[in-house]
Protein backbone atom coordinates (compact mmCIF):
# COMPACT_ATOMS: atom_id res chain seq x y z
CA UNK A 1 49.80 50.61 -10.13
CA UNK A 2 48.95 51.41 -13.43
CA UNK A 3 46.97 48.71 -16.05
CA UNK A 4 47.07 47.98 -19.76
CA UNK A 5 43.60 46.60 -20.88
CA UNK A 6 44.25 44.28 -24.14
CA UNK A 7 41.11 42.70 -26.00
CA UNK A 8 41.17 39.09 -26.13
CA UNK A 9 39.04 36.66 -27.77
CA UNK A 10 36.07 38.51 -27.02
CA UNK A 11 37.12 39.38 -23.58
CA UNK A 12 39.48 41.50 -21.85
CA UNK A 13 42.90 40.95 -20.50
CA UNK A 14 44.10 42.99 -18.06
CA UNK A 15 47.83 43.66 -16.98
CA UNK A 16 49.61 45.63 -14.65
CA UNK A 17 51.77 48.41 -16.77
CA UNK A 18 55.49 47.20 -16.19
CA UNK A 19 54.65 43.17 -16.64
CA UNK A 20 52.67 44.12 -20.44
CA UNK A 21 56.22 46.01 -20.82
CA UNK A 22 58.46 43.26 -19.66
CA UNK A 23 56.55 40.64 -21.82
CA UNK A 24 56.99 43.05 -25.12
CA UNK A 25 60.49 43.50 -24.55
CA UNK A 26 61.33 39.71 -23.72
CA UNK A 27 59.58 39.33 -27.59
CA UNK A 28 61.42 42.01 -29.34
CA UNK A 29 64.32 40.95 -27.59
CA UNK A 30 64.13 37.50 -27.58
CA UNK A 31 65.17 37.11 -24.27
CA UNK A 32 64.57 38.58 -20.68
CA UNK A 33 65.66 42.06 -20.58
CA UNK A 34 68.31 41.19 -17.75
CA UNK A 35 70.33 39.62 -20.66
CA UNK A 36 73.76 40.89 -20.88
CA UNK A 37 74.36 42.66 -24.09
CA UNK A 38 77.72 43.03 -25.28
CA UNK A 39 78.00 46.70 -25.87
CA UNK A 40 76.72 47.70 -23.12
CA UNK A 41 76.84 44.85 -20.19
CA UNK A 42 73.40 44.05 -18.23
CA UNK A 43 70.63 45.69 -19.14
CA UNK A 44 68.70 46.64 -15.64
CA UNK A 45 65.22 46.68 -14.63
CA UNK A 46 62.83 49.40 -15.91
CA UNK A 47 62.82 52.13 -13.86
CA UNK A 48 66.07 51.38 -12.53
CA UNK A 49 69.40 53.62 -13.24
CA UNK A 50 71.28 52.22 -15.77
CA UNK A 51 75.07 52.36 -14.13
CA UNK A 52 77.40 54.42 -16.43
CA UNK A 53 74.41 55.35 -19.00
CA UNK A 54 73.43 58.51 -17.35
CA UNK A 55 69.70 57.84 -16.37
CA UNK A 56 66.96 55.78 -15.76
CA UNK A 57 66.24 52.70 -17.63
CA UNK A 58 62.99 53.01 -19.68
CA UNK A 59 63.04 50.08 -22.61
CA UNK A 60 63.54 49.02 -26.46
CA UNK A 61 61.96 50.92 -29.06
CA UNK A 62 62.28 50.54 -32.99
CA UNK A 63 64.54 53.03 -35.30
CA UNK A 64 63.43 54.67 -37.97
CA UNK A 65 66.81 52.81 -39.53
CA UNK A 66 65.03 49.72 -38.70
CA UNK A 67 66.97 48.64 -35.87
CA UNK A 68 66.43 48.80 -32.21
CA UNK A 69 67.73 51.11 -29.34
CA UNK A 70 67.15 51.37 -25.28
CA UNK A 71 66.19 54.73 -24.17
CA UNK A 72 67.04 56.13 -21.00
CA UNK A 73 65.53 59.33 -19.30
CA UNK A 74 67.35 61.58 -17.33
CA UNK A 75 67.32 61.80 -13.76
CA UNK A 76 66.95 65.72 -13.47
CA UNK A 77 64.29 67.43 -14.79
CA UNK A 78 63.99 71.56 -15.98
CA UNK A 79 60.55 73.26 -15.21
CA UNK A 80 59.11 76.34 -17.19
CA UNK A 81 60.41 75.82 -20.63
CA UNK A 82 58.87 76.52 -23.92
CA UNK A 83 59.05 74.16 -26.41
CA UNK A 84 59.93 78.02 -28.51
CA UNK A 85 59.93 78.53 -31.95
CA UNK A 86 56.18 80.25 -31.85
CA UNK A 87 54.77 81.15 -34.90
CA UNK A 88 57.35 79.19 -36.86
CA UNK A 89 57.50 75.63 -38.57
CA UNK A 90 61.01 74.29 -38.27
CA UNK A 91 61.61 71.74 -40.86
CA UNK A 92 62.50 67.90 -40.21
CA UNK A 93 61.79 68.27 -36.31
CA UNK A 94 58.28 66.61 -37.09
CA UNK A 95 59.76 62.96 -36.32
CA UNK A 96 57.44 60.98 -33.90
CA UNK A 97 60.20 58.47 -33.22
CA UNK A 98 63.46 60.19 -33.18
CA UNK A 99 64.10 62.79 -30.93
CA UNK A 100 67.64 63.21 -31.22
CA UNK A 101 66.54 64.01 -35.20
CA UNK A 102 64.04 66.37 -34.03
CA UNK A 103 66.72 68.12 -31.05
CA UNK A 104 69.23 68.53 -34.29
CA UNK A 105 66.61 70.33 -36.14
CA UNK A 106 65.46 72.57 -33.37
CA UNK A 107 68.73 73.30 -32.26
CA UNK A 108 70.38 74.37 -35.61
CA UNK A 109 67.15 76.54 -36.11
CA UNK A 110 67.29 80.29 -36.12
CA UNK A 111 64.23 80.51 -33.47
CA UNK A 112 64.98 79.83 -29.74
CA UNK A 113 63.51 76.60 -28.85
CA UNK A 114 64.50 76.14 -24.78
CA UNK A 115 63.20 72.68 -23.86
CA UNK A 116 65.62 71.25 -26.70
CA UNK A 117 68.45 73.33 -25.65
CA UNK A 118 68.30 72.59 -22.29
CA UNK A 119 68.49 68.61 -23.36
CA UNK A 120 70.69 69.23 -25.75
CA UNK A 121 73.33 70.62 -23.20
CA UNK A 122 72.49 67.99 -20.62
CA UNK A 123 75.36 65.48 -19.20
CA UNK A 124 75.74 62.81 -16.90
CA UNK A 125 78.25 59.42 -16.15
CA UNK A 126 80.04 61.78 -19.27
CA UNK A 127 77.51 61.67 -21.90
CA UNK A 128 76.61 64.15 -23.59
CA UNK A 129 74.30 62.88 -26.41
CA UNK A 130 70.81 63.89 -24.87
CA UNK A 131 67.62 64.97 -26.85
CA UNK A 132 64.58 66.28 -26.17
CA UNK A 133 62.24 62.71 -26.59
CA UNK A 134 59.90 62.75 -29.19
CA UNK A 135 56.71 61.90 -29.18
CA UNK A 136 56.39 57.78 -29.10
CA UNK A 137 59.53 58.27 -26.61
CA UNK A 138 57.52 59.69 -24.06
CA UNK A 139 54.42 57.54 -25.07
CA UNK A 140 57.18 54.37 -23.98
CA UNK A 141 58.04 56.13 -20.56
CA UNK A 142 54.39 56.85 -19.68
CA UNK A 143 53.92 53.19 -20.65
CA UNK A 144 56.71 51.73 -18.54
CA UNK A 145 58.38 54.35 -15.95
CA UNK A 146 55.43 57.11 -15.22
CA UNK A 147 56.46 56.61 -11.48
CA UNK A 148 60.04 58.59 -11.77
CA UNK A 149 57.94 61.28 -13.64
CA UNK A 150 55.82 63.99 -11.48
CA UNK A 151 51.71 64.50 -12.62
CA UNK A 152 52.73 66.99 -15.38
CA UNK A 153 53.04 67.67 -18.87
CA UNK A 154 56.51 67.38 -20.50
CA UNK A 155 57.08 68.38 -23.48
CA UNK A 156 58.07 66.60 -26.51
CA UNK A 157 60.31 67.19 -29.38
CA UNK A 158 57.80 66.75 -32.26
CA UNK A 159 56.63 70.03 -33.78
CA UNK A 160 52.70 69.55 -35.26
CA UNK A 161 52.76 72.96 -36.03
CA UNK A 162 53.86 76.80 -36.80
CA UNK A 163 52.44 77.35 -33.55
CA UNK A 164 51.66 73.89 -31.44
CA UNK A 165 54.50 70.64 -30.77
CA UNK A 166 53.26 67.37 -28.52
CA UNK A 167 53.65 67.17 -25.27
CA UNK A 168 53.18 63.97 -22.75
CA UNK A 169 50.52 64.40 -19.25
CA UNK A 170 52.10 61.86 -16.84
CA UNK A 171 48.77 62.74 -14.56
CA UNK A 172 46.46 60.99 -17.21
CA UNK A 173 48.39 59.85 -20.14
CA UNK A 174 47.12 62.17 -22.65
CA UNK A 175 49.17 63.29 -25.27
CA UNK A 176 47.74 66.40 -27.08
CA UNK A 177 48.93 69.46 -28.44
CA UNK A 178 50.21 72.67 -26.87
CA UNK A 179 50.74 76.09 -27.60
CA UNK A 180 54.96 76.37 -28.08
CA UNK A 181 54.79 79.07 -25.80
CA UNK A 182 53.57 77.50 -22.56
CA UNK A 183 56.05 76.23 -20.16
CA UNK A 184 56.20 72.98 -19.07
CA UNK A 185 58.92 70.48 -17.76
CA UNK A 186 61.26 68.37 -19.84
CA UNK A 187 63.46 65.21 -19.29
CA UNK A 188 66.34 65.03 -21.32
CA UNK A 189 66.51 60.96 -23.04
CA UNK A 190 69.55 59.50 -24.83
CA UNK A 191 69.74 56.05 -26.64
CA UNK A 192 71.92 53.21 -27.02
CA UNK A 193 71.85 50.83 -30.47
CA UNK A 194 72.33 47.23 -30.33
């Protein structure tokens, strides 16, 4: 199991991964994150699928609106994708918080860019709203589901850029930046506002 070390008071605490996780969302949340909700009924366990949501529960993260939305990752996964778009800045897909932003953006561009297509066309329990996850996305699932994800690189959808994006090791934790043109694997994510 993996640990979060937090400085305190001149020491060290140290926590296993999905209890530092639990205790932030209980905070943001105000409550445990087995509350119901009433948009969306009861919100499971990390890691767990999320009944009717399409994938796998992975937690509560800001909006750049200001508000706050759970993201779930997708249970399927594509291999050997570029992130595309080499040699090529594609404006407003530079978000490090909203993927589905940075998906649009990619998308609508005149460049191929595969790994946001292929989430972008995703669909599961009939949803159909997947994005590629951008940067602090994947940043959350390495945080609180790297389990359910293999000792790869996936890629993100936040361009840094003409020729490099972000993507997320799930061996070490690393994020760094890659060439668009190498293929890695991607897991589609999709939110849900409250």
């Amino acid at each position: 199991m993996s640990e979060i070390t937090i400085p305190f008071h001149g020491g060290k605490l140290v926590v296993p991964q999905e209890q530092a996780a639990r205790a932030w969302l209980d905070k943001v949340l105000g409550a445990t994150n087995n509350a119901p909700t009433k948009e969306f009924g009861s919100v499971p366990r990390l890691g767990d699928y999320w009944e009717g949501q399409g994938g796998i529960y992975v937690g509560v993260m800001p909006t750049e609106s200001g508000g706050f939305a759970h993201r779930i990752v997708s249970i399927d996964e594509a291999e050997n994708l570029e992130y595309g778009g080499y040699d090529h800045t594609t404006a407003d897909a530079n978000s490090k918080l909203d993927g589905a932003a940075n998906t649009r953006a990619l998308v609508a561009d005149s460049k191929s860019h595969p790994a946001a297509e292929w989430c972008a066309e995703y669909m599961k329990d009939g949803h159909s709203d997947f994005y590629l996850p951008a940067q602090r996305e994947l940043s959350l699932a390495w945080a609180t589901v790297a389990q359910i994800f293999g000792p790869y690189w996936y890629w993100s959808s936040t361009q840094y850029s003409a020729n490099y994006a972000w993507p997320q090791d799930f061996d070490v934790g690393y994020q760094g930046t890659a060439d668009k043109g190498t293929k890695g694997r991607v897991r589609a994510f999709r939110r849900l506002s409250f």
